[in-house]
Protein backbone atom coordinates (compact mmCIF):
# COMPACT_ATOMS: atom_id res chain seq x y z
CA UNK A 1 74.05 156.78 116.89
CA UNK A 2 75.68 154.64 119.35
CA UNK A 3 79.24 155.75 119.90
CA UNK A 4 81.28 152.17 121.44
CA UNK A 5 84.89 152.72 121.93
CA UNK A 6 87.33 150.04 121.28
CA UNK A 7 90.42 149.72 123.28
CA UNK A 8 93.22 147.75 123.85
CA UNK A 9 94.90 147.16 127.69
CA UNK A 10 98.34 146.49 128.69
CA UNK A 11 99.17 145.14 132.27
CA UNK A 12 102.10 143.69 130.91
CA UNK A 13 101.79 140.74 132.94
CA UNK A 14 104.90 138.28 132.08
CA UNK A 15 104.95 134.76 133.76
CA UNK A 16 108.05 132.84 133.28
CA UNK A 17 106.46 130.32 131.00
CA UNK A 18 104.94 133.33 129.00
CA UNK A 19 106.59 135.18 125.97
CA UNK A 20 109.83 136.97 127.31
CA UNK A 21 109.33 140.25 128.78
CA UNK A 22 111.39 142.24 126.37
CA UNK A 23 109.57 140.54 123.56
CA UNK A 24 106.42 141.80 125.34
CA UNK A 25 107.19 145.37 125.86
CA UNK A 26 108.52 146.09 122.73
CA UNK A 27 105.43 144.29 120.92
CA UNK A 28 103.01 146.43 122.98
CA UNK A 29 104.82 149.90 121.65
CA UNK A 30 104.44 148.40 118.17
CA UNK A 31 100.96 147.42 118.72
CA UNK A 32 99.93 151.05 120.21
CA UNK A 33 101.46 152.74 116.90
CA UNK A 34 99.26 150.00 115.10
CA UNK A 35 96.14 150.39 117.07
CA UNK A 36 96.41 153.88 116.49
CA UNK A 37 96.86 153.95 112.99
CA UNK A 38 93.72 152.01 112.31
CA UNK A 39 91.79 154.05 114.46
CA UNK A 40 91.26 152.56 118.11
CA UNK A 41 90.10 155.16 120.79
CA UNK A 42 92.04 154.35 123.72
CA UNK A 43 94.69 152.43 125.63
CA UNK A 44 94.57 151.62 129.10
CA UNK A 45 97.67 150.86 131.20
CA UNK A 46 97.63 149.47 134.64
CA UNK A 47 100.03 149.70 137.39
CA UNK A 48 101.12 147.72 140.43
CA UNK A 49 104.12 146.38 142.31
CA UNK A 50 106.26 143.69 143.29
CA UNK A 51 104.03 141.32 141.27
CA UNK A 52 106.48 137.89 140.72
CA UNK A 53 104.99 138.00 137.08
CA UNK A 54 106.04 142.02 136.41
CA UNK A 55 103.07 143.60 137.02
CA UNK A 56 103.70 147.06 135.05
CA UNK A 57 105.03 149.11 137.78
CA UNK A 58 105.75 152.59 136.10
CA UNK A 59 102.69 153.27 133.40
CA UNK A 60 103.75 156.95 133.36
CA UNK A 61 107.10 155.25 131.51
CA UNK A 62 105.16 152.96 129.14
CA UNK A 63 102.63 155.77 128.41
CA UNK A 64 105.47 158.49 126.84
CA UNK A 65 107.24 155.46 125.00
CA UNK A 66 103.77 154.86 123.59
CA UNK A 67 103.01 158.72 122.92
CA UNK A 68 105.97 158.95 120.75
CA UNK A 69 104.66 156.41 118.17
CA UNK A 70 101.58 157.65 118.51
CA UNK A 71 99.27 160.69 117.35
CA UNK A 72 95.47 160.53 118.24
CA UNK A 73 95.22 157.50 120.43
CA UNK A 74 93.86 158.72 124.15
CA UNK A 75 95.71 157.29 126.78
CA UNK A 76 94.02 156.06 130.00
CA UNK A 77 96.63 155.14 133.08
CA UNK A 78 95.00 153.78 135.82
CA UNK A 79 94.18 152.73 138.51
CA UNK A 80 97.62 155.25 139.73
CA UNK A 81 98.14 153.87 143.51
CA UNK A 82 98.05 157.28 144.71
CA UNK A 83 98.94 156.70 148.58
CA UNK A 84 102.20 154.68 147.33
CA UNK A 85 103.73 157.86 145.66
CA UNK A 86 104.50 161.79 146.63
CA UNK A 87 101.79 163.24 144.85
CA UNK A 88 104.01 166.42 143.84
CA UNK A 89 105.83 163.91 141.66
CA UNK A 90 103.02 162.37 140.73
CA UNK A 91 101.51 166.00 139.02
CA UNK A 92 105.25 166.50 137.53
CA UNK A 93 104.65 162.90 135.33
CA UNK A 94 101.44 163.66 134.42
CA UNK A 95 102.00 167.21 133.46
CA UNK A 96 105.42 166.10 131.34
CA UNK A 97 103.49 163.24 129.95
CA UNK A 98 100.58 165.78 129.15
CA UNK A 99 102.92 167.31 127.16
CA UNK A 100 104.72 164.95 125.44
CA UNK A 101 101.46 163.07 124.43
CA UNK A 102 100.02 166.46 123.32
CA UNK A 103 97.20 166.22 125.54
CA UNK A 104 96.10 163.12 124.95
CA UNK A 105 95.85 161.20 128.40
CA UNK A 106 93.86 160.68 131.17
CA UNK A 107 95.19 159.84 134.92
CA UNK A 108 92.63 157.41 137.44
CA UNK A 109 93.86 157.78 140.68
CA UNK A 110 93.40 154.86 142.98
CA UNK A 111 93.43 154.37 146.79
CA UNK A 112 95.10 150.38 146.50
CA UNK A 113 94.01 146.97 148.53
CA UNK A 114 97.26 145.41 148.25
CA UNK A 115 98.90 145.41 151.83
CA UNK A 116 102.01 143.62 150.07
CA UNK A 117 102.38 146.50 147.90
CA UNK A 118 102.18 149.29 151.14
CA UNK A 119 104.46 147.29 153.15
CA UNK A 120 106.96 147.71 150.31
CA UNK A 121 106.54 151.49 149.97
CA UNK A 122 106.25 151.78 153.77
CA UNK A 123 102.85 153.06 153.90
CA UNK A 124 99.58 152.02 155.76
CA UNK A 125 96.67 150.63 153.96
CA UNK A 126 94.44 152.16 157.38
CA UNK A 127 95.65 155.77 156.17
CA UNK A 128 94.99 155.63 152.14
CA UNK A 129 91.69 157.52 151.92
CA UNK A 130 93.54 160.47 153.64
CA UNK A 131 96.34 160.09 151.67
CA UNK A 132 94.37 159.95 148.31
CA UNK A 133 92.59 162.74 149.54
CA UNK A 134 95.76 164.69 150.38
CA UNK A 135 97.26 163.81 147.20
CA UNK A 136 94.36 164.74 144.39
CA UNK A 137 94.19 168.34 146.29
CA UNK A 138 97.98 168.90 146.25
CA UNK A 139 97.86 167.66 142.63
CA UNK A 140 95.38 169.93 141.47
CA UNK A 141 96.18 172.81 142.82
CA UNK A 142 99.54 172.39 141.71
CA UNK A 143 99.06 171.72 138.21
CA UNK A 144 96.70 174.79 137.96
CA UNK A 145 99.78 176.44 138.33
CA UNK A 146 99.52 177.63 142.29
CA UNK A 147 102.55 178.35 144.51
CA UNK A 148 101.37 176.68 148.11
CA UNK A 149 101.61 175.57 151.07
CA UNK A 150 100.60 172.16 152.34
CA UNK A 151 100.38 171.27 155.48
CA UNK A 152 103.98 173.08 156.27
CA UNK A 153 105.48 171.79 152.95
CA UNK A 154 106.16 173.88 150.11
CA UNK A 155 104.58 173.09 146.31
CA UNK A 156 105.29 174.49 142.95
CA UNK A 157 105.37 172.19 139.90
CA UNK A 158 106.21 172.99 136.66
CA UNK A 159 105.88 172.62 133.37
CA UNK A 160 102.13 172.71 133.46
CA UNK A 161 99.83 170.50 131.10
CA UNK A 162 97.90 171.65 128.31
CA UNK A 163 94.65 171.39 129.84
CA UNK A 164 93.09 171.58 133.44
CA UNK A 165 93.86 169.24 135.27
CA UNK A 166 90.08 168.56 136.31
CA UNK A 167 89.82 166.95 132.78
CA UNK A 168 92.81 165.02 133.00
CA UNK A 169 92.40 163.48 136.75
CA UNK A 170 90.01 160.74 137.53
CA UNK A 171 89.20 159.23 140.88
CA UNK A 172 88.99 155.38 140.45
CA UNK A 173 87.39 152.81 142.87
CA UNK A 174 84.59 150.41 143.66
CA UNK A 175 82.96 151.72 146.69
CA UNK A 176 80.48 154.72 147.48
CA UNK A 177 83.25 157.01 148.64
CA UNK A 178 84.97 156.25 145.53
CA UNK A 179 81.63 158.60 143.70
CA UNK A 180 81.93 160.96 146.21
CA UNK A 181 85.40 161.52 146.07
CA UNK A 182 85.35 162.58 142.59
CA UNK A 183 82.46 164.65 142.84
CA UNK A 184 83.66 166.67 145.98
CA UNK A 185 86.73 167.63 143.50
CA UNK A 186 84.65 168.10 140.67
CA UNK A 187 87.08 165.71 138.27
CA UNK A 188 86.03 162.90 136.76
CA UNK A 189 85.52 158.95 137.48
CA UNK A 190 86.96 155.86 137.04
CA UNK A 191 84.84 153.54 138.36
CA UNK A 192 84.90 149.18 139.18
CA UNK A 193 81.04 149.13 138.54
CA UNK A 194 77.91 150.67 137.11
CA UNK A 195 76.35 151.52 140.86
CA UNK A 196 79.88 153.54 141.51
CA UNK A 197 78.83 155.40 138.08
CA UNK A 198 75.13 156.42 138.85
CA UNK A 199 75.83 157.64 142.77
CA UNK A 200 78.61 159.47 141.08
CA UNK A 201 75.98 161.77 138.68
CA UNK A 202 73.44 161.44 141.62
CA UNK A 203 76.00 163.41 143.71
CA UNK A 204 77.50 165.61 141.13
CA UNK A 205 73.17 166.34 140.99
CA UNK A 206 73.58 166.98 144.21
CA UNK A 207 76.24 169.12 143.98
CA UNK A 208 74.64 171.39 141.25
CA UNK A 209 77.88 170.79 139.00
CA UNK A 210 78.14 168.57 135.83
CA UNK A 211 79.17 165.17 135.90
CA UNK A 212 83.43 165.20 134.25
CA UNK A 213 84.20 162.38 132.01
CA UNK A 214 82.88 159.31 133.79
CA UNK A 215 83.07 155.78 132.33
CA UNK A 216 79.89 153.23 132.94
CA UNK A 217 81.06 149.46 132.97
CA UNK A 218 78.79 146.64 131.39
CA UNK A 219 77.79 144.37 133.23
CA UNK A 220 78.36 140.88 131.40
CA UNK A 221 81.00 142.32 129.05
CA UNK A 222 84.66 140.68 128.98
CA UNK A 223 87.58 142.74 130.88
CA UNK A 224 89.16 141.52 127.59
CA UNK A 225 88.09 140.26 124.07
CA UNK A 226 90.67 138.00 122.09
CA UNK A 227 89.56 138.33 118.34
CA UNK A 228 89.78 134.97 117.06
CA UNK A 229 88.49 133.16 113.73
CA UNK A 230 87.60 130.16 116.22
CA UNK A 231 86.24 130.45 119.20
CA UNK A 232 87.69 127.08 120.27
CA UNK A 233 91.46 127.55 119.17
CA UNK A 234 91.03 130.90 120.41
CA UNK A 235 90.13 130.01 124.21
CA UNK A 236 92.70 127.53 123.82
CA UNK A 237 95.40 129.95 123.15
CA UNK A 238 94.37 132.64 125.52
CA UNK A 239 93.68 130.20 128.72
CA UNK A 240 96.61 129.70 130.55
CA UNK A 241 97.09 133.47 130.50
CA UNK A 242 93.50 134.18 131.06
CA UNK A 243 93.51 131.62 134.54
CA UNK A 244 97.04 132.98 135.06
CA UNK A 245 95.57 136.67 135.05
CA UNK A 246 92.37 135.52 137.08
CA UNK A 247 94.66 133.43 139.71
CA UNK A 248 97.31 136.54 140.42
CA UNK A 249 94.31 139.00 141.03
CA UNK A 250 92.74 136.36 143.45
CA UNK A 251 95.84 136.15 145.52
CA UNK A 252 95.43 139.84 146.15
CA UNK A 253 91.79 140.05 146.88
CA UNK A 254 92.85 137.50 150.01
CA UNK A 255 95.38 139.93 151.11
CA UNK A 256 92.66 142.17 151.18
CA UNK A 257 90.54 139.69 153.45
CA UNK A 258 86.70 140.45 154.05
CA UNK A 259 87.03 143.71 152.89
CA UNK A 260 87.34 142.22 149.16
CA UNK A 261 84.76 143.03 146.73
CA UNK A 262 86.58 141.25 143.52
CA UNK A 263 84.99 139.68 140.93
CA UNK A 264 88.09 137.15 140.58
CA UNK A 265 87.21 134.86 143.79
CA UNK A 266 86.44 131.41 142.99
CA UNK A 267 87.04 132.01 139.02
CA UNK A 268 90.49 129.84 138.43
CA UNK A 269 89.06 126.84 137.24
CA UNK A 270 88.97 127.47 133.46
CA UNK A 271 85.68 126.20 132.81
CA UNK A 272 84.10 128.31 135.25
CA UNK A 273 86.46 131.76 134.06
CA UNK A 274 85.05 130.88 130.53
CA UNK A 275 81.57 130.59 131.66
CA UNK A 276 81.76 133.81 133.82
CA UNK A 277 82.94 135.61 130.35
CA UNK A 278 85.50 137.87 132.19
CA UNK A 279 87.86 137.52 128.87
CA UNK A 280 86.46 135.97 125.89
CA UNK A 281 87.73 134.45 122.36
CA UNK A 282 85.22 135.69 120.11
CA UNK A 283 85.07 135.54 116.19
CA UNK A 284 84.37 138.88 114.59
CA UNK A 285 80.72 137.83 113.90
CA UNK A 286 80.22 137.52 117.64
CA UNK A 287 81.48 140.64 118.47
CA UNK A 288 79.13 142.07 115.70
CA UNK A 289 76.65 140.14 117.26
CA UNK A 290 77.17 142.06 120.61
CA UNK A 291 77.35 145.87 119.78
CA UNK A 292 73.35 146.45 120.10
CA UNK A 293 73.57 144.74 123.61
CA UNK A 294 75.84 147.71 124.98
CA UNK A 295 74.75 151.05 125.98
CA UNK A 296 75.25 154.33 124.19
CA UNK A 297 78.78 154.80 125.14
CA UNK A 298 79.71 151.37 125.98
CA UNK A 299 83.58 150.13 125.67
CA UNK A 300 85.29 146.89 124.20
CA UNK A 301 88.74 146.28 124.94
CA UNK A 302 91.66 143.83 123.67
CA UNK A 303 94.25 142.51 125.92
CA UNK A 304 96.74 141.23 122.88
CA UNK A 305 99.16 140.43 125.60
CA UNK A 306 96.90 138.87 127.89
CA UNK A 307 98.88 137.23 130.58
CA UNK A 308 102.29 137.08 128.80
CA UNK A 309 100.37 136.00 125.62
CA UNK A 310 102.72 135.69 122.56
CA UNK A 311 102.83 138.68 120.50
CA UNK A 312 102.28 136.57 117.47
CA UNK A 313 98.66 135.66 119.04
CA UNK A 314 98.25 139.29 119.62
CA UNK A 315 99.00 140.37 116.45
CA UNK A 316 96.24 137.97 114.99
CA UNK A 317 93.52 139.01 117.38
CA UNK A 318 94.43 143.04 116.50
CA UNK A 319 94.35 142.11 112.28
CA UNK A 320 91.01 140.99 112.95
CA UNK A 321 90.01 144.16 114.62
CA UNK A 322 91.64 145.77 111.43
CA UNK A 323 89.15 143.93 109.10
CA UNK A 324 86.20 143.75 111.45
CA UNK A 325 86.17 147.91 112.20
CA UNK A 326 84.51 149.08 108.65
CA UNK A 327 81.62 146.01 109.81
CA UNK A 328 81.27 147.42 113.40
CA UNK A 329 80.87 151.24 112.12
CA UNK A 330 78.21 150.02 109.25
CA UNK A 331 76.89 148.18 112.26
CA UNK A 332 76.30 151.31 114.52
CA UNK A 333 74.86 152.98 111.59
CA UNK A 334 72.27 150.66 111.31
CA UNK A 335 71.81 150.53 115.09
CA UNK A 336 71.41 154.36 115.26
């Protein structure tokens, strides 16, 4: 039987002429109690800084606001902008929010491209590998409870989590070392694309170890699906956000210069972001219609705040997912 997790993401993107932010982030605690009550999988929170729009800056914060209205919804923060933090804090939030969630999250930690964002924190983009590097050992060995040394500083963190942290920690990225990274540490993978995913088991192989909790992106699937009884009205009321979204991540991959690989360049014309399918307004028939195109453990996710999206919008889109999900499991069945 195919096994597709649904999912709804929060960047909590919030552009002047969007819905006001405090509006937004209460809305999004509301809709993770709701999404977890009708039986979502996951929720995935993003982080990055000094965004004009509010870029969600401190996911750790979001996540334990969420984990108190919450009881079996698995939390997915990420990418975490490793080289931007002191990783012995970083291990003390995820081991508290471990605990507060009851073991229900998962941590992707990222290298970062934005050179706006290191020049705030006072850090070097030409160091970050290092630094991630530096920062996933220090973390682990930490949270597995170890009193250490590291290069000259001191380490002990506590409380621990409930689990080890290998099954908690993911190493996110786009490119080769990105795999290898994850597989060196033997922890799991949060990866930009489906080639990141198969060198990742190809080295884990390698290794002679088992491949951690990986995910495998879908080539041709939305970032985002807004569930919508037209498809029309739908695109209509998701577009500004959607080009919004589209046009902010742009801006970034020019920081980043040649070295770019994102798939936002050239998409802020909304004909051409529609066409490219990155986020989608889909009626719950077309979302039926989709399920036997993904693979065995493929993911859909919601964005009801897409862009500073009214919560009112949102809430439609997620009372659709409510009357669609008894479809999509008879679906599977039938698929299986």
């Amino acid at each position: 039987m195919k096994h597709i997790n649904l999912s709804v993401a929060f960047d909590m993107r919030a552009p002047d002429w969007g819905a006001p932010r405090a509006e937004l982030y209460k809305a999004a605690v509301e809709m993770a109690a709701f999404a977890d009550k009708i039986g979502i999988a996951g929720i995935n929170l993003m982080e990055h800084h000094g965004s004009e729009d509010g870029y969600l800056p401190q996911p750790f914060t979001l996540a334990s606001a969420m984990a108190a209205v919450t009881s079996n919804i698995q939390f997915s923060l990420g990418a975490v902008i490793l080289p931007l933090h002191d990783p012995v804090m970083v291990a003390e939030q995820i081991a508290v929010l471990d605990l507060i969630s009851g073991g229900r999250i998962r941590v992707i930690l990222g290298a970062g491209y934005v050179p706006s964002e290191f020049a705030m924190f006072q850090t070097s983009t030409k160091d970050r590998a290092k630094r991630l590097d530096a920062g996933i050992e220090i973390i682990l060995r930490a949270l597995r409870g170890e009193r250490f040394e590291f290069q000259g500083r001191p380490v002990f963190v506590r409380p621990l989590p409930t689990r080890d942290p290998a099954e908690i920690i993911m190493a996110g990225g786009a490119v080769p070392a990105s795999a290898r990274r994850a597989a060196r540490f033997d922890i799991g993978l949060g990866p930009m694309n489906a080639e990141t995913a198969d060198l990742y088991v190809e080295e884990c192989k390698r290794l002679g170890q088992k491949p951690r909790t990986y995910f495998r992106p879908v080539p041709g699937m939305p970032l985002g699906v807004h569930l919508c009884e037209d498809p029309e009205q739908g695109w209509q009321a998701i577009e500004r956000h959607a080009v919004h979204v589209i046009t902010e991540y742009a801006k970034w991959a020019e920081q980043e210069g040649d070295a770019s690989n994102s798939p936002f360049k050239g998409l802020t014309d909304p004909a051409v972001l529609r066409q490219a399918g990155l986020f989608a307004a889909w009626t719950p028939e077309m979302l039926l219609a989709a399920l036997p195109n993904l693979p065995a453990h493929g993911t859909i996710s919601f964005q009801p705040l897409l862009g500073g999206l009214a919560p009112e919008e949102g809430w439609k889109s997620l009372k659709l997912v409510e009357q669609t999900l008894p479809k999509i499991k008879a679906a599977l069945a039938e698929l299986d």
